[in-house]
Protein backbone atom coordinates (compact mmCIF):
# COMPACT_ATOMS: atom_id res chain seq x y z
CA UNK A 1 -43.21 39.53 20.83
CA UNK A 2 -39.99 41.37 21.24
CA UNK A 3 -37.02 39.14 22.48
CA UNK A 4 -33.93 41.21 24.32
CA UNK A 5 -30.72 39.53 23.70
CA UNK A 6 -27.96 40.69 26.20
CA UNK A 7 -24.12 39.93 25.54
CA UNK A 8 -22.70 39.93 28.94
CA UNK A 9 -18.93 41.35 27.56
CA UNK A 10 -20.42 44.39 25.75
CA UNK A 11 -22.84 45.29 28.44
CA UNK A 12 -20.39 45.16 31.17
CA UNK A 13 -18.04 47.85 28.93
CA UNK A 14 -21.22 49.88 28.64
CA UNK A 15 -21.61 49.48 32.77
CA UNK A 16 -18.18 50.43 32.98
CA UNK A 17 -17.65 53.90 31.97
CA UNK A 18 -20.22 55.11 34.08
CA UNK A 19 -18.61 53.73 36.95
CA UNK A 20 -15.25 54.95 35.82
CA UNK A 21 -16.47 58.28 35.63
CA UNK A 22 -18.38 58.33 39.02
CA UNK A 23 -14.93 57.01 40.77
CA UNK A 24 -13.32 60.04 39.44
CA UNK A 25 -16.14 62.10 40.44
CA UNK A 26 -15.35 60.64 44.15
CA UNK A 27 -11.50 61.22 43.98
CA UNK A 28 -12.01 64.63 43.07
CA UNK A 29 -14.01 65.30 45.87
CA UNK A 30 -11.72 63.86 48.18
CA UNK A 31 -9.10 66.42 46.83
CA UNK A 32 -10.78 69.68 47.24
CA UNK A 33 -9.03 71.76 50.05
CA UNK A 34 -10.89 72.82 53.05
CA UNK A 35 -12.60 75.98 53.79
CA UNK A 36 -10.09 78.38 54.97
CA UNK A 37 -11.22 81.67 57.49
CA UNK A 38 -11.39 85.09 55.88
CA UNK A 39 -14.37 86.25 57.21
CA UNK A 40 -18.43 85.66 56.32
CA UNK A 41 -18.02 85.51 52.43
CA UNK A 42 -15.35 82.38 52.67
CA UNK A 43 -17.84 80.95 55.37
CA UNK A 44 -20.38 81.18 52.83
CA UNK A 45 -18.12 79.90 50.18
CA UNK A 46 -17.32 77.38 51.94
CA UNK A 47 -20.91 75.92 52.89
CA UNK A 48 -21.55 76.51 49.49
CA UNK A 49 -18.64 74.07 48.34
CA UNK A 50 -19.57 71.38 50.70
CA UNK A 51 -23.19 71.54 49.52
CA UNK A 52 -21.60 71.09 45.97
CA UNK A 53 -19.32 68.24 47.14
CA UNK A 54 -21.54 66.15 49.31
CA UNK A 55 -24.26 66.18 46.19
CA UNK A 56 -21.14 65.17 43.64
CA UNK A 57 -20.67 62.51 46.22
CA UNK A 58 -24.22 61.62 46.31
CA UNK A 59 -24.37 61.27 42.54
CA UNK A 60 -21.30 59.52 41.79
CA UNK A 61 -22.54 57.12 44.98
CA UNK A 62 -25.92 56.46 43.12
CA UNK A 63 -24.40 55.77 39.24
CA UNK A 64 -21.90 53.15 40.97
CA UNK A 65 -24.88 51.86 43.14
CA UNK A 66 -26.85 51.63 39.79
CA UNK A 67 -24.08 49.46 37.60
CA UNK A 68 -23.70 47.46 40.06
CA UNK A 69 -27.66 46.33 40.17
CA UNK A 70 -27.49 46.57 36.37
CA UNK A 71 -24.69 44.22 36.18
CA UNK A 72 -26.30 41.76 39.05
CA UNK A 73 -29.70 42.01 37.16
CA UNK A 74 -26.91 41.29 33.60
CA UNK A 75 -25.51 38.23 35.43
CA UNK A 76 -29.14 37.26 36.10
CA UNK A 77 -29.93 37.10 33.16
CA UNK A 78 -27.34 35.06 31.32
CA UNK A 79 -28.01 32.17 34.07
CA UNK A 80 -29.43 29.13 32.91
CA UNK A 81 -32.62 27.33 33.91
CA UNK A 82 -30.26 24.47 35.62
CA UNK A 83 -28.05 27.47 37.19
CA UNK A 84 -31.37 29.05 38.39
CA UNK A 85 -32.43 25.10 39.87
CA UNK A 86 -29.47 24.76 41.76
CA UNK A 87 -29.34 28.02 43.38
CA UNK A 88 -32.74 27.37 44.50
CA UNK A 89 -31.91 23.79 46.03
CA UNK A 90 -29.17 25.20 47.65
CA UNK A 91 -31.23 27.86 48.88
CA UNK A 92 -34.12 25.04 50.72
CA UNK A 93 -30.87 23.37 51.65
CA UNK A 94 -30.33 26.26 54.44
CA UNK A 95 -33.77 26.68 55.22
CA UNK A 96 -33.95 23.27 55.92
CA UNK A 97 -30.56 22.38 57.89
């Protein structure tokens, strides 16, 4: 059997430049100028450049979306059984207030 062994400082460096890198993806997007008016071709331009910005913003959305299930799922992980225990009696303790 194959046994994973997680260190919960290095993997939330690794987790981190993504993220870094999809928050810059987001602030440039939130730079780029708006479509001026000089006719069809800048219309066009324009659509095109949205298209182009709203899929950046899509992207960068989903990588900081992802690190921050991997690093839940991380912090999962390195929980102990009597973590795990008392999250769960805490959890029947609502259900049954």
């Amino acid at each position: 059997m194959t046994m994973i062994q997680a260190d919960r400082e290095s993997m939330g460096e690794v987790l981190k430049k993504p993220r870094i890198l999809a928050e810059d993806v987001l602030d440039a997007r939130d730079k780029l100028p708006g479509g001026g008016d000089a006719g069809a071709a800048t219309e066009e331009i324009a659509s095109i450049v949205e298209f182009i910005s709203e899929a950046a913003r899509m992207s960068a959305a989903a990588a900081v979306g992802l690190t921050a299930v991997a690093t839940a799922a991380l912090d999962d992980v390195m929980r102990t059984e009597e973590d795990i225990v008392d999250s769960l009696n805490r959890f029947a303790a609502d259900w049954t207030e």
